[in-house]
PDB file of N, CA and C in Angstrom:
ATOM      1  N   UNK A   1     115.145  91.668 109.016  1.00  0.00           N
ATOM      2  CA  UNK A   1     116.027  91.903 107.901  1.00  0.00           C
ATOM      3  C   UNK A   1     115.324  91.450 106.624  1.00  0.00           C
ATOM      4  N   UNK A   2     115.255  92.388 105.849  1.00  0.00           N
ATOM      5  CA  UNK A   2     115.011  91.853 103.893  1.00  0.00           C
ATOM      6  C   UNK A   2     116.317  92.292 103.215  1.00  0.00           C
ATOM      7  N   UNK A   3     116.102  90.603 102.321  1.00  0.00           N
ATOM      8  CA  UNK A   3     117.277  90.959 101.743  1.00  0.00           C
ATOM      9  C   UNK A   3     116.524  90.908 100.055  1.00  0.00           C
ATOM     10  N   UNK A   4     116.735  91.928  99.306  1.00  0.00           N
ATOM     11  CA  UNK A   4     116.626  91.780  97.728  1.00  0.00           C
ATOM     12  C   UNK A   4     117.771  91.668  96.729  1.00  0.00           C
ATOM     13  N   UNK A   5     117.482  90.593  95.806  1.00  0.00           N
ATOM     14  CA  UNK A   5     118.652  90.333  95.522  1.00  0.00           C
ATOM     15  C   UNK A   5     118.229  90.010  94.034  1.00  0.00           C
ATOM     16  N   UNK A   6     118.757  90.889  93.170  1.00  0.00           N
ATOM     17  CA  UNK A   6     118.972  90.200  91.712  1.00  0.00           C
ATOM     18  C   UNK A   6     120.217  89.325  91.234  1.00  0.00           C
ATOM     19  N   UNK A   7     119.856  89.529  89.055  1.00  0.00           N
ATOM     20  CA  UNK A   7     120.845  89.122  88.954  1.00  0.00           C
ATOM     21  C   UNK A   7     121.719  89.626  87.498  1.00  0.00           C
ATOM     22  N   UNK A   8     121.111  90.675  87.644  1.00  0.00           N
ATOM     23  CA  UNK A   8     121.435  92.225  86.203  1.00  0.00           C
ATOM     24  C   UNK A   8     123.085  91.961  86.295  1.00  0.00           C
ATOM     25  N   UNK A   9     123.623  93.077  86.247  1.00  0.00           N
ATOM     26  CA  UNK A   9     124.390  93.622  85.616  1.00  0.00           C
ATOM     27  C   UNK A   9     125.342  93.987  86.931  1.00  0.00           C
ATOM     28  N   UNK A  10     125.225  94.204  88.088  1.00  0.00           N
ATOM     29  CA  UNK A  10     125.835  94.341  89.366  1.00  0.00           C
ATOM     30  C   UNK A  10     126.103  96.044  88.634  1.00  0.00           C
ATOM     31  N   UNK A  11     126.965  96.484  90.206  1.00  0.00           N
ATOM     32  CA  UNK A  11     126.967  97.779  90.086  1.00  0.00           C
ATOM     33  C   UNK A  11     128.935  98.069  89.899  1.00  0.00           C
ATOM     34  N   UNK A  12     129.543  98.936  89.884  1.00  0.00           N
ATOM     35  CA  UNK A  12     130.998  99.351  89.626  1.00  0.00           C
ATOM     36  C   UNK A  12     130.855  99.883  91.271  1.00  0.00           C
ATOM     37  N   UNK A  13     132.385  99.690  91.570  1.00  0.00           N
ATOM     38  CA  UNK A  13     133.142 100.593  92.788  1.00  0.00           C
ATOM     39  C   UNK A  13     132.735 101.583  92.917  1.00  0.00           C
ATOM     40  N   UNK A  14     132.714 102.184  91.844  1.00  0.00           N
ATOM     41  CA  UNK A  14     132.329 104.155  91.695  1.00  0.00           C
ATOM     42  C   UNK A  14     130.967 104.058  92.326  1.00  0.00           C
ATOM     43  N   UNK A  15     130.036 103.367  91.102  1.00  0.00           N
ATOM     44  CA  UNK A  15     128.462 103.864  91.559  1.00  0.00           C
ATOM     45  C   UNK A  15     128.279 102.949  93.096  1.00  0.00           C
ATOM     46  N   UNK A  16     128.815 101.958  93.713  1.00  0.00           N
ATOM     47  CA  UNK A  16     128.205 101.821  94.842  1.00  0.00           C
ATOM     48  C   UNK A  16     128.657 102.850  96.091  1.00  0.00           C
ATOM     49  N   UNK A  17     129.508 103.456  95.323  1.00  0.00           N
ATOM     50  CA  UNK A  17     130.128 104.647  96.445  1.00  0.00           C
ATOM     51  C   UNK A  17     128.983 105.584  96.480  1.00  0.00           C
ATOM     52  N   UNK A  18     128.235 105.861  95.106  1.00  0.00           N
ATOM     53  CA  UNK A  18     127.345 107.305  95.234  1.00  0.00           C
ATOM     54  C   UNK A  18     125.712 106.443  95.587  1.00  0.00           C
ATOM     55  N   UNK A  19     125.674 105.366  95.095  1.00  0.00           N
ATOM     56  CA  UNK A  19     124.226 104.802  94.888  1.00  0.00           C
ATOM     57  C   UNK A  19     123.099 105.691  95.950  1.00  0.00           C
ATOM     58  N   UNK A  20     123.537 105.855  97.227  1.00  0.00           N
ATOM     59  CA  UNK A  20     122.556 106.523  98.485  1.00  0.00           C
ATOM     60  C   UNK A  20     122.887 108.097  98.580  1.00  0.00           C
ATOM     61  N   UNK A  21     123.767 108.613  97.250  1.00  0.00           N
ATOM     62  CA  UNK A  21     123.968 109.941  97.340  1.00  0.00           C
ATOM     63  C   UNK A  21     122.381 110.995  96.782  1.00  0.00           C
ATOM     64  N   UNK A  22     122.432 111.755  97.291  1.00  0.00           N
ATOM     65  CA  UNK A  22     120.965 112.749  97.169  1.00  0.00           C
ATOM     66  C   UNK A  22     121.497 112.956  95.184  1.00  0.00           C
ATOM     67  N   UNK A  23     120.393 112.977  95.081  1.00  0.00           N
ATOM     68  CA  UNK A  23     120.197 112.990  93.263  1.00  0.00           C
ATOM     69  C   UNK A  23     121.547 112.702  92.418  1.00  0.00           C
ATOM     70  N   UNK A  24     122.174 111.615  93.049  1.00  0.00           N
ATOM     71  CA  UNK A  24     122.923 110.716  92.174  1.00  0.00           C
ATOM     72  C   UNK A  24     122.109 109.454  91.326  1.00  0.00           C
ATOM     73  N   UNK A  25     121.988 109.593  90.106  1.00  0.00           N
ATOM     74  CA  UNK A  25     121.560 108.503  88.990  1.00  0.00           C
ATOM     75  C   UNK A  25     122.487 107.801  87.955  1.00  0.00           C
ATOM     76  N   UNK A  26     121.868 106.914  87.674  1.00  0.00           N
ATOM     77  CA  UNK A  26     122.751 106.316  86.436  1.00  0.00           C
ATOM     78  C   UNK A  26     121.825 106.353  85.258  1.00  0.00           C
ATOM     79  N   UNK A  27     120.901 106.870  85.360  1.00  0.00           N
ATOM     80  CA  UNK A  27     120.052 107.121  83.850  1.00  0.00           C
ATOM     81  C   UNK A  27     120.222 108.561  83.255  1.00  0.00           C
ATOM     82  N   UNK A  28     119.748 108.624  82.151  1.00  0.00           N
ATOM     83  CA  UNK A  28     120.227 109.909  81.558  1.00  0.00           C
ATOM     84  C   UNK A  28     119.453 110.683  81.376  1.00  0.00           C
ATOM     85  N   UNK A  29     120.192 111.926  81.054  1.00  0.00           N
ATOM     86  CA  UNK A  29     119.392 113.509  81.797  1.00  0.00           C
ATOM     87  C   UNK A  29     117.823 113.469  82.042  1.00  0.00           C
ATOM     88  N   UNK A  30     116.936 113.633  82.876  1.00  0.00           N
ATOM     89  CA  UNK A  30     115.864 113.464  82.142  1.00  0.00           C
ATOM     90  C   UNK A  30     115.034 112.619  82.271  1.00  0.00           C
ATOM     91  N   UNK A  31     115.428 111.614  82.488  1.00  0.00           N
ATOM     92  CA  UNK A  31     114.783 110.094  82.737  1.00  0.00           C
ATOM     93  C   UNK A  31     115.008 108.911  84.428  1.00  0.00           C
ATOM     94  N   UNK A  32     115.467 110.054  85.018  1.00  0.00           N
ATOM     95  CA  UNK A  32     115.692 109.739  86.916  1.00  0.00           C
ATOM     96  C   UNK A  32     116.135 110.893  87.405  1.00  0.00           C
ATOM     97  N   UNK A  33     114.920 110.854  88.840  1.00  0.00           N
ATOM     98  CA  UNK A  33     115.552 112.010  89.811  1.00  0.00           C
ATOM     99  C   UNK A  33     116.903 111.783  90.537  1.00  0.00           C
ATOM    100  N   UNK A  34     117.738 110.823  91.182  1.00  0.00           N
ATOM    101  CA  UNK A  34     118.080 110.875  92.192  1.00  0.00           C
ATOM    102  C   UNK A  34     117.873 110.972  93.579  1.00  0.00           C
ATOM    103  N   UNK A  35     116.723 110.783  93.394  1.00  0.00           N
ATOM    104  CA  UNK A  35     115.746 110.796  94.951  1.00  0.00           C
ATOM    105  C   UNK A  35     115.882 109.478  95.708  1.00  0.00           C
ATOM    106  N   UNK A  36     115.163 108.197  94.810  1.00  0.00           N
ATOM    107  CA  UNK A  36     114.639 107.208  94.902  1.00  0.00           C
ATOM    108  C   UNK A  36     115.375 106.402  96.473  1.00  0.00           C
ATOM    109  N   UNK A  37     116.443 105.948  95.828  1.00  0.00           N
ATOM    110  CA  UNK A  37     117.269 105.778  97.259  1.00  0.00           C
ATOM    111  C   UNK A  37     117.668 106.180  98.659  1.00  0.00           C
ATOM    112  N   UNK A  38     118.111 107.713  97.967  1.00  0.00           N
ATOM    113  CA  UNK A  38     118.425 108.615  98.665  1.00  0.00           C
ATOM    114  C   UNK A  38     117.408 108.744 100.391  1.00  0.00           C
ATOM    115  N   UNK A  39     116.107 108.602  99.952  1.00  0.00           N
ATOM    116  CA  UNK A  39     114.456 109.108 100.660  1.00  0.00           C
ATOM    117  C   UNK A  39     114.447 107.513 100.767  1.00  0.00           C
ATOM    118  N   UNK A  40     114.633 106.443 100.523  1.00  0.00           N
ATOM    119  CA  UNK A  40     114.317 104.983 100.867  1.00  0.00           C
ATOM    120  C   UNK A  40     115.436 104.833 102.500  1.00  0.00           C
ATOM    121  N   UNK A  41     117.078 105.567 102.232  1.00  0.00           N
ATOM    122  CA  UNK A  41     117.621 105.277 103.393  1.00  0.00           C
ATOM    123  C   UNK A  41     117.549 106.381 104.090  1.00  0.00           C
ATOM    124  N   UNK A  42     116.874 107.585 103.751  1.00  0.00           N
ATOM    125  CA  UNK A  42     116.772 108.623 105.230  1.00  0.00           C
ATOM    126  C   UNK A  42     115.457 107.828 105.991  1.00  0.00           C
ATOM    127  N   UNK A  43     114.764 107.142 105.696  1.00  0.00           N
ATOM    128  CA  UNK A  43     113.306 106.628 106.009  1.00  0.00           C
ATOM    129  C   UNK A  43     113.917 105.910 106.989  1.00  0.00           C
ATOM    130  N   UNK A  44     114.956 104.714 106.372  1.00  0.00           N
ATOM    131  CA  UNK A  44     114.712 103.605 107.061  1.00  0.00           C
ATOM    132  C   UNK A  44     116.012 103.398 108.547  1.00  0.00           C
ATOM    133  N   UNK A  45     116.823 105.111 108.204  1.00  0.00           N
ATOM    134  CA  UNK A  45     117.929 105.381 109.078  1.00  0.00           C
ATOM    135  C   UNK A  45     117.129 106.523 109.928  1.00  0.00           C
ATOM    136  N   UNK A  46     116.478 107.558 109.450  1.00  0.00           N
ATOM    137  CA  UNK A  46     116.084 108.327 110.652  1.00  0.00           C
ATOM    138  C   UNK A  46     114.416 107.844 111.619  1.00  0.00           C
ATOM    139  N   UNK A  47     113.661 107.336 111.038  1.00  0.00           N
ATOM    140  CA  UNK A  47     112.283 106.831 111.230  1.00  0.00           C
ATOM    141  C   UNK A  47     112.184 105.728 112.025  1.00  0.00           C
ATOM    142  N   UNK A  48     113.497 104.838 111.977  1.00  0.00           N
ATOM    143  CA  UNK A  48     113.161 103.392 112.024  1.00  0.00           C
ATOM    144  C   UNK A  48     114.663 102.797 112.850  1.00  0.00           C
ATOM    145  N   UNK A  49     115.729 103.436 112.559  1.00  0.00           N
ATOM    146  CA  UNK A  49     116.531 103.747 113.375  1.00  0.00           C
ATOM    147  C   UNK A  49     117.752 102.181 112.402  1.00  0.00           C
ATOM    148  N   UNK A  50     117.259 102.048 111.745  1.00  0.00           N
ATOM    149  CA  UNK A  50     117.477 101.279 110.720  1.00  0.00           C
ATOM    150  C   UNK A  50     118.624 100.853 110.140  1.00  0.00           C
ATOM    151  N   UNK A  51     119.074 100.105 108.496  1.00  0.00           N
ATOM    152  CA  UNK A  51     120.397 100.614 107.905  1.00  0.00           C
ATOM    153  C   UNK A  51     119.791  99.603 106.573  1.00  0.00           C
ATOM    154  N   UNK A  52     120.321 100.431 105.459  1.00  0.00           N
ATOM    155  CA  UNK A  52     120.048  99.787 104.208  1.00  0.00           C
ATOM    156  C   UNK A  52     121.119 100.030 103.499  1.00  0.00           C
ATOM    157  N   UNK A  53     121.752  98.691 103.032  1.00  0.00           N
ATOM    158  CA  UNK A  53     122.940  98.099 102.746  1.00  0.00           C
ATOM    159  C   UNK A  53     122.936  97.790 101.113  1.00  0.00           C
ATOM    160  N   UNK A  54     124.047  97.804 100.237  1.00  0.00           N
ATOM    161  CA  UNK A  54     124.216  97.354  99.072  1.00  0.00           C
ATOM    162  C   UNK A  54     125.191  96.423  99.082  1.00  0.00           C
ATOM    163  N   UNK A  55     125.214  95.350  98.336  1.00  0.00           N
ATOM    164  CA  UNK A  55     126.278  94.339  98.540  1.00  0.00           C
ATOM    165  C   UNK A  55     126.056  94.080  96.229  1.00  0.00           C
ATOM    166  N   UNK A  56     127.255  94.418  95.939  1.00  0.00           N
ATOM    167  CA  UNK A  56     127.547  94.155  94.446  1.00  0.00           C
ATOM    168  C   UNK A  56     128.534  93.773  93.476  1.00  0.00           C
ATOM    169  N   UNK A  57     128.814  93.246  93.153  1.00  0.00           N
ATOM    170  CA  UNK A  57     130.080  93.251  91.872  1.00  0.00           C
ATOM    171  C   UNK A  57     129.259  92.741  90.710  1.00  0.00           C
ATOM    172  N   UNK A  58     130.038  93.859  90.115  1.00  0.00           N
ATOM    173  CA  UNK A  58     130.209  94.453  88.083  1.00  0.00           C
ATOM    174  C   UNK A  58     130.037  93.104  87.834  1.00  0.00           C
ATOM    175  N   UNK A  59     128.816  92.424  86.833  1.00  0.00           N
ATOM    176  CA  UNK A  59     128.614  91.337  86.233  1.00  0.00           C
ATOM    177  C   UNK A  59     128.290  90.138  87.031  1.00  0.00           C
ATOM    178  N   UNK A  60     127.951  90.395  88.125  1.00  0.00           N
ATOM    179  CA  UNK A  60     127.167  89.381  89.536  1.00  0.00           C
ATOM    180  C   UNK A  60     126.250  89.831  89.881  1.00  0.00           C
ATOM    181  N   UNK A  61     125.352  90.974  89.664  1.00  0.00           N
ATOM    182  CA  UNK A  61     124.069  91.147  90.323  1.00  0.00           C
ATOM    183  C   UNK A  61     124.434  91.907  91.994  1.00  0.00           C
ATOM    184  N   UNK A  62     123.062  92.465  92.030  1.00  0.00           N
ATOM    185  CA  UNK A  62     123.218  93.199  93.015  1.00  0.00           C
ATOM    186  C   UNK A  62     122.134  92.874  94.441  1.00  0.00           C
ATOM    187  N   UNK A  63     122.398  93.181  95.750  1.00  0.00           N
ATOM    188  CA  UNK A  63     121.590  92.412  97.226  1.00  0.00           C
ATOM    189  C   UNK A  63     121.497  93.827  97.765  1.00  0.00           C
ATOM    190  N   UNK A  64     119.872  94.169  97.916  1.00  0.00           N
ATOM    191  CA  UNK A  64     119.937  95.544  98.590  1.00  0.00           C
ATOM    192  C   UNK A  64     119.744  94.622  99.729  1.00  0.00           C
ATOM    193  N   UNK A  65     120.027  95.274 101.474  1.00  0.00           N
ATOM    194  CA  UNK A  65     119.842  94.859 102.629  1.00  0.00           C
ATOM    195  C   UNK A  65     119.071  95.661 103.797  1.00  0.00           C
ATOM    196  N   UNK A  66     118.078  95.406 103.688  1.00  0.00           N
ATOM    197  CA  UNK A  66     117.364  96.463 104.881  1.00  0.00           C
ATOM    198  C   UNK A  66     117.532  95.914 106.015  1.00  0.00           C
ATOM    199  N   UNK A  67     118.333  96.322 107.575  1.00  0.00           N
ATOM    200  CA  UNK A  67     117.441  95.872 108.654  1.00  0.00           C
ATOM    201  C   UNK A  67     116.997  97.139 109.448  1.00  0.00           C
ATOM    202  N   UNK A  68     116.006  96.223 110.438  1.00  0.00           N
ATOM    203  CA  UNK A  68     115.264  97.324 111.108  1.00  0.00           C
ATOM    204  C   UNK A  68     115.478  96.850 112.311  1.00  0.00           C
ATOM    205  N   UNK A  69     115.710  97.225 113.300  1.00  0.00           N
ATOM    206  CA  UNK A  69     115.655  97.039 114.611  1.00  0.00           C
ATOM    207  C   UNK A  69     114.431  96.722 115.139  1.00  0.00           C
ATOM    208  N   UNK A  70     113.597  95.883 116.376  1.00  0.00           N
ATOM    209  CA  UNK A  70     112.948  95.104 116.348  1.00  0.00           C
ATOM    210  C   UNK A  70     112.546  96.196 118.124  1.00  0.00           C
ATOM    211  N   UNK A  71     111.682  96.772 118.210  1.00  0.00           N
ATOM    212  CA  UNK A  71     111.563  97.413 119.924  1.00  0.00           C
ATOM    213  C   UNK A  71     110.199  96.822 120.620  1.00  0.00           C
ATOM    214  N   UNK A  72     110.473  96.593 121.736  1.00  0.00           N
ATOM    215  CA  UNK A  72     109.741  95.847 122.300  1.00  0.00           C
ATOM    216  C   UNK A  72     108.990  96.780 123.205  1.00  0.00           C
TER     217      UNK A  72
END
């Protein structure tokens, strides 16, 4: 498990609903694909068998959570 964790601006209800949606951004026109995430959790859910987690509230900062399953 990695956990990354700031301490910005946290995210709203709304955007942690879309954050892992395919070319959902919060920057403006122009200046983000919508990829970034999107291709970080098909990686780490279809490849790796995985799960990458957001944990946030508005004005607390935000904890991305990767784990990976461990095969022996």
């Amino acid at each position: 498990m990695i956990k990354i964790k700031d301490n910005g601006g946290g995210m709203s209800d709304e955007v942690k609903q879309k954050i892992f949606d395919h070319l959902f951004t919060t920057k403006p026109v122009g200046q983000g694909t919508g990829l970034g995430l999107s291709i970080a959790r098909q990686i780490i859910l279809e490849k790796h068998g995985g799960t990458l987690e957001v944990n946030s509230s508005l004005g607390q900062g935000s904890e991305f959570i990767i784990s990976i399953p461990l095969k022996g």
